[in-house]
C-alpha atoms as a PDB file:
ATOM      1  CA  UNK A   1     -12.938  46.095  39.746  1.00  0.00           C
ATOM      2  CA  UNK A   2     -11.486  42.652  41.206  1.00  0.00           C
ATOM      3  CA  UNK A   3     -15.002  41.563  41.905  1.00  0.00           C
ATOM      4  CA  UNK A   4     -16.166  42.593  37.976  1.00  0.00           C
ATOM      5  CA  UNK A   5     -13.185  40.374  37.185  1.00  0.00           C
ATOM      6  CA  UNK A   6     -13.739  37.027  38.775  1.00  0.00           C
ATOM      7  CA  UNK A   7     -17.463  37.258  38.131  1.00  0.00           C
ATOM      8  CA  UNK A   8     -16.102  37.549  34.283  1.00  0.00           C
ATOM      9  CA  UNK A   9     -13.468  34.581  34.557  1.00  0.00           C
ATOM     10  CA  UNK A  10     -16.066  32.500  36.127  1.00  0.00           C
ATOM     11  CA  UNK A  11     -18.974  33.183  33.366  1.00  0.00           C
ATOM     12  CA  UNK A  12     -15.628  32.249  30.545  1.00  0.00           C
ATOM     13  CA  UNK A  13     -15.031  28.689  32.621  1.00  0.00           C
ATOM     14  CA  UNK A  14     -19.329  28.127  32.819  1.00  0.00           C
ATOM     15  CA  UNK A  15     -19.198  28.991  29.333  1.00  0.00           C
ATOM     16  CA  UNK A  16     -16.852  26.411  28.234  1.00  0.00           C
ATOM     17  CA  UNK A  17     -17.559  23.932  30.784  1.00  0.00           C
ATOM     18  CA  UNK A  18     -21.024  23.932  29.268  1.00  0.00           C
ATOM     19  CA  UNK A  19     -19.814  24.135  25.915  1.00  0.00           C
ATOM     20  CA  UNK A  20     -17.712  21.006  26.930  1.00  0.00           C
ATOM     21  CA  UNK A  21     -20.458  19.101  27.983  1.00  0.00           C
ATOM     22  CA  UNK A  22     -22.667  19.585  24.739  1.00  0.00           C
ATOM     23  CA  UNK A  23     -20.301  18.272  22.889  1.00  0.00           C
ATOM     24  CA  UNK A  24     -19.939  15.371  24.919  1.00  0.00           C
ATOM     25  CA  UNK A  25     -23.472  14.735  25.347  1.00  0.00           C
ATOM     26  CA  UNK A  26     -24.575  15.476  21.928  1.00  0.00           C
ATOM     27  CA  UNK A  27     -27.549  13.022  20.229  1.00  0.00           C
ATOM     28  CA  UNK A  28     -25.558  13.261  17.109  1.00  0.00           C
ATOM     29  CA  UNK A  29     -22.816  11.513  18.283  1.00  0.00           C
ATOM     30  CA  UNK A  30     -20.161  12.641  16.504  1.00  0.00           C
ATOM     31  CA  UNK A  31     -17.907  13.109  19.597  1.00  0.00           C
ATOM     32  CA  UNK A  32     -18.280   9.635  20.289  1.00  0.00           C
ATOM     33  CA  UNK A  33     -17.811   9.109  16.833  1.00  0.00           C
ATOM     34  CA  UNK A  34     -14.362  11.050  16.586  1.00  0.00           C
ATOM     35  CA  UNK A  35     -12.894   8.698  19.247  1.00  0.00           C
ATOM     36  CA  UNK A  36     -14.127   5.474  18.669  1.00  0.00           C
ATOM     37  CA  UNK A  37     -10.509   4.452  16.623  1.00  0.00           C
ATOM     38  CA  UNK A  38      -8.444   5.738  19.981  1.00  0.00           C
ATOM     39  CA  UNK A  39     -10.449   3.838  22.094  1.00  0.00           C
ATOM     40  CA  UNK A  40     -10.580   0.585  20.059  1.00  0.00           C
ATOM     41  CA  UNK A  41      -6.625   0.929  19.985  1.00  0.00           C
ATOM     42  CA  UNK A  42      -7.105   0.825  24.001  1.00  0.00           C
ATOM     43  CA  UNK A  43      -9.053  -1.878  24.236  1.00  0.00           C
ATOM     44  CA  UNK A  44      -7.188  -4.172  21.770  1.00  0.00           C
ATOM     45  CA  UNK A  45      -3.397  -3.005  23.865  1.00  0.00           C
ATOM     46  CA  UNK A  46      -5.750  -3.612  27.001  1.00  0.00           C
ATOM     47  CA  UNK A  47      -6.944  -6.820  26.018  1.00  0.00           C
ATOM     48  CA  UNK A  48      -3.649  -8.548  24.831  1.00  0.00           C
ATOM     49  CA  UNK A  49      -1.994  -7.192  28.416  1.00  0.00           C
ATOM     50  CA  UNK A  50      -4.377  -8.861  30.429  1.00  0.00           C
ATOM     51  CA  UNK A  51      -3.250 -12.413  29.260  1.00  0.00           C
ATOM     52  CA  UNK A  52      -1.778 -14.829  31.026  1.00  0.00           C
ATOM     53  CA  UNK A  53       1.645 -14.638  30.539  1.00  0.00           C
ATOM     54  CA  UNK A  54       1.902 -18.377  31.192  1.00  0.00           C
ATOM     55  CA  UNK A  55       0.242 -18.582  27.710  1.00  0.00           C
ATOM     56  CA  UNK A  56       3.215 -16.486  25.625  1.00  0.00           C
ATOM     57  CA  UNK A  57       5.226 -20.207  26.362  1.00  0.00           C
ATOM     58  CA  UNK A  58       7.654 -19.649  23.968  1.00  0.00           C
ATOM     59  CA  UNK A  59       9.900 -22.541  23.325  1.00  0.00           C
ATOM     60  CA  UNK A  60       9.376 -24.075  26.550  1.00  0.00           C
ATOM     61  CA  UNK A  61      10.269 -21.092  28.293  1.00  0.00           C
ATOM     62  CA  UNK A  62       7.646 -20.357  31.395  1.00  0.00           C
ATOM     63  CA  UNK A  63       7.736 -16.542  32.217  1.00  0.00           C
ATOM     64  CA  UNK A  64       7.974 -15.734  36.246  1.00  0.00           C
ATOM     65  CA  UNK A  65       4.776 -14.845  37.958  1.00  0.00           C
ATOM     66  CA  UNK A  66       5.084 -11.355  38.515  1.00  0.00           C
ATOM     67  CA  UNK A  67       5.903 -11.146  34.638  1.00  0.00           C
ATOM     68  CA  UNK A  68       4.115  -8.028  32.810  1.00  0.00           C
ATOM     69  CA  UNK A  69       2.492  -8.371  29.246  1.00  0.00           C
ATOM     70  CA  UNK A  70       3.156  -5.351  27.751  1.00  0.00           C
ATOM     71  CA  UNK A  71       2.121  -4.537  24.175  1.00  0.00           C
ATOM     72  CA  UNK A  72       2.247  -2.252  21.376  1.00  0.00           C
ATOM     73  CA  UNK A  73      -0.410  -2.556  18.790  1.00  0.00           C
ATOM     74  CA  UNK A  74      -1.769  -1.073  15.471  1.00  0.00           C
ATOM     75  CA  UNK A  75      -5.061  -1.102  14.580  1.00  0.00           C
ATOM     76  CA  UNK A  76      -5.785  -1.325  10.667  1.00  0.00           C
ATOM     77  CA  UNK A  77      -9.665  -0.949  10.696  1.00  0.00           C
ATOM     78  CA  UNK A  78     -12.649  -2.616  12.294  1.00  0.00           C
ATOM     79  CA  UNK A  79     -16.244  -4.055  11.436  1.00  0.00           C
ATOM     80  CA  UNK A  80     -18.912  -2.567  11.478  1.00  0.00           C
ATOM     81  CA  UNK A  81     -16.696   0.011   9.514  1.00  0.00           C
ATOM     82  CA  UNK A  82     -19.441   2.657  10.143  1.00  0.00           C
ATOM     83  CA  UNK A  83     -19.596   2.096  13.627  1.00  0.00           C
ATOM     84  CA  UNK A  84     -19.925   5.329  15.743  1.00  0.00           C
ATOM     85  CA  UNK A  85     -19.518   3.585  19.568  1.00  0.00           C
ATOM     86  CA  UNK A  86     -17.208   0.943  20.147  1.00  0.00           C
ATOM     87  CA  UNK A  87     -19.790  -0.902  22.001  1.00  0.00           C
ATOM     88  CA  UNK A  88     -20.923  -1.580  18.383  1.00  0.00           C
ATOM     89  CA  UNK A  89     -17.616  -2.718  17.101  1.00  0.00           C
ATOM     90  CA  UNK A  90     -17.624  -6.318  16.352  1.00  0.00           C
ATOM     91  CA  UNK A  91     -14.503  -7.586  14.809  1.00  0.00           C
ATOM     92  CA  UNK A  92     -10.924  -5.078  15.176  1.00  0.00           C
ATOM     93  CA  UNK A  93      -8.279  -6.167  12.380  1.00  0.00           C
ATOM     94  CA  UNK A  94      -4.909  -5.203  13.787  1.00  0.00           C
ATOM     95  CA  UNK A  95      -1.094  -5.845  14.302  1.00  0.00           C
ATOM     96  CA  UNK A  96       0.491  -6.232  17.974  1.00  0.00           C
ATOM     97  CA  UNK A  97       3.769  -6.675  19.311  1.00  0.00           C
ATOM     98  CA  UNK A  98       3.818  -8.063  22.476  1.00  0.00           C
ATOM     99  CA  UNK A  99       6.781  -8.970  25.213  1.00  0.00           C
ATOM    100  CA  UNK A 100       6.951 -10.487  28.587  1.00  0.00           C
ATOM    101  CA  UNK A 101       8.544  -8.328  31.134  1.00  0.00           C
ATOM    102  CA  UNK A 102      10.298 -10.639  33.249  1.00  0.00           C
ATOM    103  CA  UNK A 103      11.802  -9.025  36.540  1.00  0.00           C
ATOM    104  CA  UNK A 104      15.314  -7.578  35.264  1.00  0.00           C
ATOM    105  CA  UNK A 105      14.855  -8.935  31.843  1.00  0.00           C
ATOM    106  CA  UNK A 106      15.930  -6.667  28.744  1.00  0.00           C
ATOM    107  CA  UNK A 107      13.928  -5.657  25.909  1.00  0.00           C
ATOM    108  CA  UNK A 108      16.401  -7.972  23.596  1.00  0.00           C
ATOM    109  CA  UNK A 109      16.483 -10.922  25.414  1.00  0.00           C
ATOM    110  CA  UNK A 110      12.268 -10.941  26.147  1.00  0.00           C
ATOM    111  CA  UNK A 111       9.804 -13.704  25.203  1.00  0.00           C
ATOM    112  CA  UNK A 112       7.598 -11.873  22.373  1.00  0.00           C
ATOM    113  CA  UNK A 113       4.759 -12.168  20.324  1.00  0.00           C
ATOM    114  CA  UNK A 114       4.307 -10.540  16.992  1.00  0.00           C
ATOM    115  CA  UNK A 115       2.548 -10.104  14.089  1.00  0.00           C
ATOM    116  CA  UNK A 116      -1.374  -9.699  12.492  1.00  0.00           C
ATOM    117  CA  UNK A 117      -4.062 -10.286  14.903  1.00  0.00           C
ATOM    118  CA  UNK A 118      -8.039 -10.121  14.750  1.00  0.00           C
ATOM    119  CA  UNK A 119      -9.784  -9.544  18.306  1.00  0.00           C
ATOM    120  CA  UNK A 120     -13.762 -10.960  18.381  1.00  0.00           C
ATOM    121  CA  UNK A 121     -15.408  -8.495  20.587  1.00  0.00           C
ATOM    122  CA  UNK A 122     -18.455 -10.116  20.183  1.00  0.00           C
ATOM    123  CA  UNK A 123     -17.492 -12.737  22.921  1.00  0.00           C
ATOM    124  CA  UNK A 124     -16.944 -11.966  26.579  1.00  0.00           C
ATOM    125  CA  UNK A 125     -13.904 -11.900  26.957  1.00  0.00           C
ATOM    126  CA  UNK A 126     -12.815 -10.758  23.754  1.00  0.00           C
ATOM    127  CA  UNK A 127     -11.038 -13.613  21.055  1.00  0.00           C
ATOM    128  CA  UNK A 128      -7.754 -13.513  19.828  1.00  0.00           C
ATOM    129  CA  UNK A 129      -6.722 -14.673  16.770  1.00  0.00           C
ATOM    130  CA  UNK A 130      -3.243 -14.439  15.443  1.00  0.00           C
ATOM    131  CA  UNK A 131      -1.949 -15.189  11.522  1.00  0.00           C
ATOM    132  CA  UNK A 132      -0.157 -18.563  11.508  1.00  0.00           C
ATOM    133  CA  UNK A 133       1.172 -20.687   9.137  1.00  0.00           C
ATOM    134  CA  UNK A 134       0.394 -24.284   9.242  1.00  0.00           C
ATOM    135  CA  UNK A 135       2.146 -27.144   7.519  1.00  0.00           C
ATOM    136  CA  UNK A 136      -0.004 -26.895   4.292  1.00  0.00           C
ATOM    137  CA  UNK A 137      -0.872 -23.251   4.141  1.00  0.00           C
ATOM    138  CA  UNK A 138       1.773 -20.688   3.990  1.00  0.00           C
ATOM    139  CA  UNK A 139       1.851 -17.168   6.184  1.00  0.00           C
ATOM    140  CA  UNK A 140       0.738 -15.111   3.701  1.00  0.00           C
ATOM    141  CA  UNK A 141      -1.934 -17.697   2.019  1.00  0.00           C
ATOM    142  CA  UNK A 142      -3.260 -18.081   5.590  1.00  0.00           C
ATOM    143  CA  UNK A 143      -3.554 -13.997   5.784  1.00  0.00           C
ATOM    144  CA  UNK A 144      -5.553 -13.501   3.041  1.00  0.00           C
ATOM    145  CA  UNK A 145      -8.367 -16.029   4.164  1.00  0.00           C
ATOM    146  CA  UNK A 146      -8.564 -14.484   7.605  1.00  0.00           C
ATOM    147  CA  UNK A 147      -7.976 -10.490   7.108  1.00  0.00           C
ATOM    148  CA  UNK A 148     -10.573  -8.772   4.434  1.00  0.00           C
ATOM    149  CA  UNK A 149      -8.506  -7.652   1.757  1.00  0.00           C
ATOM    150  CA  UNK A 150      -8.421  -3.641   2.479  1.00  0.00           C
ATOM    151  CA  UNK A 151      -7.072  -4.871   5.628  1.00  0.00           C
ATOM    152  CA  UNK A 152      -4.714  -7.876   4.478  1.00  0.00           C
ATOM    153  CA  UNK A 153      -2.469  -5.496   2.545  1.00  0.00           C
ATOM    154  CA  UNK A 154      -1.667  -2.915   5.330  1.00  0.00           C
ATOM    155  CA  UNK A 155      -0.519  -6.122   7.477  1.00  0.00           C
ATOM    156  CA  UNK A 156       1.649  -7.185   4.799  1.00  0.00           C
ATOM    157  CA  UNK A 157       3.548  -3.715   5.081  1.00  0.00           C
ATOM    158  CA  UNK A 158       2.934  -2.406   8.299  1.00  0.00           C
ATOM    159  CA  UNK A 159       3.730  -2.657  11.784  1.00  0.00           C
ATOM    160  CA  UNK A 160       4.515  -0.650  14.868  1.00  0.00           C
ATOM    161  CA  UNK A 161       5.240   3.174  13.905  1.00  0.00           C
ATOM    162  CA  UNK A 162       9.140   4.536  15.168  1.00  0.00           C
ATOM    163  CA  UNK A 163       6.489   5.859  18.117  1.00  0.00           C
ATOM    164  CA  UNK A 164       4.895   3.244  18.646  1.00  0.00           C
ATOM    165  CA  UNK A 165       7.722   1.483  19.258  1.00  0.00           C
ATOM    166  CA  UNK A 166       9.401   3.614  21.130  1.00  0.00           C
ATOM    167  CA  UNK A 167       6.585   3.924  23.273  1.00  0.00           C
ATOM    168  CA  UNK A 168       6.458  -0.205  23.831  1.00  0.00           C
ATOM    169  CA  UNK A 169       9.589  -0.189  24.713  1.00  0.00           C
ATOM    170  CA  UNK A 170       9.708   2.653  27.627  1.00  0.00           C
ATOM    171  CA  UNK A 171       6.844   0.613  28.842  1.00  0.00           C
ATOM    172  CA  UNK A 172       8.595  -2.676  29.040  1.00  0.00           C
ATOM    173  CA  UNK A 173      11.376  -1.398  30.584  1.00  0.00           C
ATOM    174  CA  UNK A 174       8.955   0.472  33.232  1.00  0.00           C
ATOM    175  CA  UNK A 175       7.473  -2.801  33.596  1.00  0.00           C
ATOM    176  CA  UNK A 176      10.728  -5.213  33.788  1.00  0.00           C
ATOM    177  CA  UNK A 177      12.549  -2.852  36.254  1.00  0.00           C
END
C-alpha cells in the first residue's frame, strides 16, 4: 500500500511539473506575455539602482561611497504597447522615487529623486529621462511633449501606491542600516 502511494504522489508532481513546463515553454507565448509588465517594473527599479549615486548630487551634497540607490517605481505603460517579451519593449513610461541610503541616514533626511521618468531600452545601457522644467517651459508643459498623452495624465495623478511605498521604504532602511 505505501509503495501504491508514492508511485501515485510521484505521477501527481510529473504531472504538474510537466504541466508547468508547457506553460512555460509554450509557442503561443502567452506566459511570457502575462509577465512582461512585472518584469519591465524590474528592470526599470533595477536600472535606476544601479546608478551612480555620485550622480543624485543634490544641492551640492556628495553621497558616501558605500551609499545604496534604492527605488520605488510605477510603471504607467510601455511601447510597443503590444509587446509580448520585454526584449521587444522599446520605450517604458513610468514614475520613480528614488533615495540615497547613506550609512545611518533616515528615510526623512535622504537625498531623493522623484517624479515622471521615460527609460530608452533601445540603448545599452538603458536612458533615463526625467520631466523637468526649464526656465521657459513649465513642469507640466514640458510633460505633455515628452509622455504620450494616455500616459501624461496618469503621471499627473499618480505616484507610488501606500505599498509601494511602504515597500521603498523597508528597503531603504535595510539598505541605510
Amino acid at each position: 500500500m505505501r509503495d501504491r502511494s508514492r508511485y501515485l504522489w510521484a505521477a501527481v508532481i510529473l504531472a504538474v511539473s510537466a504541466g508547468a513546463a508547457a506553460l512555460i515553454h509554450s509557442d503561443d507565448g502567452r506566459a511570457e506575455a502575462a509577465g512582461v509588465p512585472a518584469r519591465i517594473e524590474a528592470r526599470m527599479r533595477s536600472t535606476l539602482e544601479q546608478s551612480d549615486p555620485g550622480q543624485h548630487n543634490h544641492s551640492g551634497h556628495q553621497p558616501a561611497a558605500s551609499a545604496a540607490v534604492i527605488c520605488g517605481v510605477r510603471v504607467y505603460g510601455y511601447e510597443p504597447a503590444q509587446a509580448t517579451t520585454v526584449a521587444e519593449v522599446r520605450t517604458v513610461y513610468g514614475f520613480h522615487l528614488c533615495g540615497v541610503a547613506e550609512p545611518g541616514s533616515p528615510w526623512d533626511v535622504a537625498v531623493k529623486l522623484a517624479g515622471p521618468v521615460i527609460l530608452d531600452l533601445s540603448t545599452d545601457p538603458p536612458g533615463i529621462r526625467v520631466v523637468e522644467a526649464t526656465e521657459d517651459v513649465r513642469f507640466v508643459d514640458r510633460l505633455r511633449q515628452m509622455f504620450p498623452e494616455r500616459y501624461a495624465e496618469m503621471a499627473l495623478k499618480e505616484g507610488l501606491t501606500q505599498s509601494e511605498m511602504a515597500d521603498l521604504r523597508r528597503r531603504y532602511a535595510a539598505a541605510a542600516r
